[in-house]
Protein backbone atom coordinates (compact mmCIF):
# COMPACT_ATOMS: atom_id res chain seq x y z
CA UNK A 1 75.61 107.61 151.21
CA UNK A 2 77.04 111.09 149.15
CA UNK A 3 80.57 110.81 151.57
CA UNK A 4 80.67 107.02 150.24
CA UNK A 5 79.74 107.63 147.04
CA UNK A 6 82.63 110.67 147.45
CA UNK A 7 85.22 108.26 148.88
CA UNK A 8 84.76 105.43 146.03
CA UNK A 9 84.84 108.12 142.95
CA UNK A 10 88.03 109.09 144.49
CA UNK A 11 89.51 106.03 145.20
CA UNK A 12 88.78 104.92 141.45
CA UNK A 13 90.11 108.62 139.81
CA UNK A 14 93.23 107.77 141.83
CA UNK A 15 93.76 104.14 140.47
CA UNK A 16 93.26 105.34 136.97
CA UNK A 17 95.72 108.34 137.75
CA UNK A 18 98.43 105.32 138.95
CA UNK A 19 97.69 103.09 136.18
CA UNK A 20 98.08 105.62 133.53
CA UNK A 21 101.89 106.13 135.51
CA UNK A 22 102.37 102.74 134.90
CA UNK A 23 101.50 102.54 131.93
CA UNK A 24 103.79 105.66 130.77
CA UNK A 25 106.96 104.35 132.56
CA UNK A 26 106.56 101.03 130.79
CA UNK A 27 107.32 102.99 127.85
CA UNK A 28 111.25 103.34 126.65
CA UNK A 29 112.76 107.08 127.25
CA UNK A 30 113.27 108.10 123.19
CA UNK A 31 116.68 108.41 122.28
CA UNK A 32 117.20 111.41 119.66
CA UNK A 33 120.57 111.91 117.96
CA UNK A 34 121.69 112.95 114.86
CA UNK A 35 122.42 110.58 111.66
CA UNK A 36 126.12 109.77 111.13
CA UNK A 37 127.29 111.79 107.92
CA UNK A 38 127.62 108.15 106.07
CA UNK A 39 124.38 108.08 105.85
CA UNK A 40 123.44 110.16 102.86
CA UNK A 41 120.33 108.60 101.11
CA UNK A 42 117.90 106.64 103.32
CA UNK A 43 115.71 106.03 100.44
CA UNK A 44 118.11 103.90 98.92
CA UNK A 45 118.34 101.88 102.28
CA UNK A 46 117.69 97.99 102.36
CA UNK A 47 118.77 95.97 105.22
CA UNK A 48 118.82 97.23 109.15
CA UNK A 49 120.34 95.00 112.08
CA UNK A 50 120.68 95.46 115.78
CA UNK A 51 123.55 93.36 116.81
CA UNK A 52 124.34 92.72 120.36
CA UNK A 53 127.82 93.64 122.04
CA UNK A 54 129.63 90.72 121.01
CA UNK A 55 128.64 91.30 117.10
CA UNK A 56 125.79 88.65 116.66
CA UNK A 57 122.84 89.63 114.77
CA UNK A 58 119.78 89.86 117.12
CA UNK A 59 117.15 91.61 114.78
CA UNK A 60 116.72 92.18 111.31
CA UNK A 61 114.74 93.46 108.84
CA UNK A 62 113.99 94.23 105.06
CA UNK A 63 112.82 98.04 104.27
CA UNK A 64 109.79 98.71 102.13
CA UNK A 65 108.41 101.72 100.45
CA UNK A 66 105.25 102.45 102.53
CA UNK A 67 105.08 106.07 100.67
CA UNK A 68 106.32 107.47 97.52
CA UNK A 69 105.22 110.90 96.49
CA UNK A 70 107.68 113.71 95.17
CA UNK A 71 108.49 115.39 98.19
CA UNK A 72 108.22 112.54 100.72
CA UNK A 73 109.50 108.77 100.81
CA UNK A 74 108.55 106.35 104.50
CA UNK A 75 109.96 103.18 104.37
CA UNK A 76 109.60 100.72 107.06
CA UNK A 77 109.86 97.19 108.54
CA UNK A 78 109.34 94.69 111.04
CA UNK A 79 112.45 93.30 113.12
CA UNK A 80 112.42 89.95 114.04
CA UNK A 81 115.35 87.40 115.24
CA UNK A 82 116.73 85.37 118.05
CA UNK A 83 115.56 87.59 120.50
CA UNK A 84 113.65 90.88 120.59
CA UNK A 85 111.02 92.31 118.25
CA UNK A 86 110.74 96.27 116.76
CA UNK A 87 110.08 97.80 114.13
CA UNK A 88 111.87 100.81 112.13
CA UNK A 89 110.41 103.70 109.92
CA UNK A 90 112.68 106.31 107.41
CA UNK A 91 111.72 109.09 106.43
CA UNK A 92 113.21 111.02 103.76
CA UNK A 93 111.95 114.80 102.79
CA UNK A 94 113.18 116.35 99.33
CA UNK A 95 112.97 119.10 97.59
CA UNK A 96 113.99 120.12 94.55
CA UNK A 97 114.67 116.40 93.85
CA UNK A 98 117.66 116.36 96.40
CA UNK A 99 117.59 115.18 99.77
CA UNK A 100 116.65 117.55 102.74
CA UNK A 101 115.92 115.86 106.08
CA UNK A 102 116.15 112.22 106.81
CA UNK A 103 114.94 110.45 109.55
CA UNK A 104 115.38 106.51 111.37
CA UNK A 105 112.95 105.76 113.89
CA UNK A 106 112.98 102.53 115.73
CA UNK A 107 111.03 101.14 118.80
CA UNK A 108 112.55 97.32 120.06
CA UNK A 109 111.67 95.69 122.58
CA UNK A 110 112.40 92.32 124.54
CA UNK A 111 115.89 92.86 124.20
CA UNK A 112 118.68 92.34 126.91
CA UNK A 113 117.76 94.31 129.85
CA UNK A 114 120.53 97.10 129.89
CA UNK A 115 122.25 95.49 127.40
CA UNK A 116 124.66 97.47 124.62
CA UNK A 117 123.68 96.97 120.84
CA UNK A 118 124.42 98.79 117.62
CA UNK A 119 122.66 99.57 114.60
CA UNK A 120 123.52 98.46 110.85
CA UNK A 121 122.37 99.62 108.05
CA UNK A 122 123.32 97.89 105.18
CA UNK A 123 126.34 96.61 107.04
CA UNK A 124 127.48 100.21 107.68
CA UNK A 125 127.37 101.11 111.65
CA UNK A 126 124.99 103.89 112.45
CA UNK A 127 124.26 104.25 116.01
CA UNK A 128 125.12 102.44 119.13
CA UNK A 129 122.52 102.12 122.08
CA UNK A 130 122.00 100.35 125.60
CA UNK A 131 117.97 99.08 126.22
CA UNK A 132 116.76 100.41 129.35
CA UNK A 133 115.80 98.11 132.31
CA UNK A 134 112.73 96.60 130.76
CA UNK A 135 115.26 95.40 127.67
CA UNK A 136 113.18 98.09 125.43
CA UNK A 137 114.86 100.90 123.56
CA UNK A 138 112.78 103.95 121.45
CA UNK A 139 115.25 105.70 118.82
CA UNK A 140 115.14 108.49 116.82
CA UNK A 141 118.06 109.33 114.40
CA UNK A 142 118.21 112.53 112.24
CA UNK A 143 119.07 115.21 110.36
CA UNK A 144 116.79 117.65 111.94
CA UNK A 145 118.88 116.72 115.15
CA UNK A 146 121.85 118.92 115.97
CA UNK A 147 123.01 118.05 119.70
């Protein structure tokens, strides 16, 4: 009964260990890149779009002010549209009053598998990205970023 008992615990330990694989490769590989230089003031940012290849608009969505305080601002929204869903964050740090790191995050998902989109904000380009093979895509766009 104890070389049973043995067997089953690790037979289950080893089904939890290839789930939790699974699990982690379902995930999108984050892309981190540096913001264009165009983008100076996040906080001030609206409207984001991921349009696909041939220019259509795919997702959109409207910023909000999650956070205000003096030193920090977080906007974010939902994306929604004719196909895929996301969502994307900013995140502006100041000090002094100006500007010191800014930040775009954005995780989309039932897009294109391998398919080429860019991003808009408020109709200026900022980045342009494939979706992996599961049509998913994790993004990270900065100032902090210097590669």
């Amino acid at each position: 009964m104890t070389n049973t008992r043995l067997i089953l615990t690790t037979c289950a330990a080893v089904a939890v260990l290839v789930m939790a694989g699974q699990d982690l490769r379902a995930q999108a590989q984050r892309i981190e890149k540096p913001l264009p230089p165009s983008l100076t003031d996040l906080q001030q940012a609206q409207v984001i779009e991921i349009k696909n290849d041939s220019g259509a608009t795919v997702l959109k969505g409207t910023f909000m002010t999650k956070e205000d305080k003096a030193g920090e601002v977080e906007r974010e929204t939902k994306l929604a549209g004719i196909s895929g869903a996301g969502s994307a964050e900013i995140e502006v740090k100041k000090k002094d009053g100006q500007v010191k790191d800014q930040e775009l995050a954005l995780e989309l998902g039932r897009l294109m598998y391998g398919g080429a989109y860019k991003i808009f904000v408020d109709s200026k380009e900022v980045f342009a990205f494939s979706a992996d093979d599961k049509g998913k895509a994790s993004l990270k766009l900065s100032t902090k970023i210097t590669k």
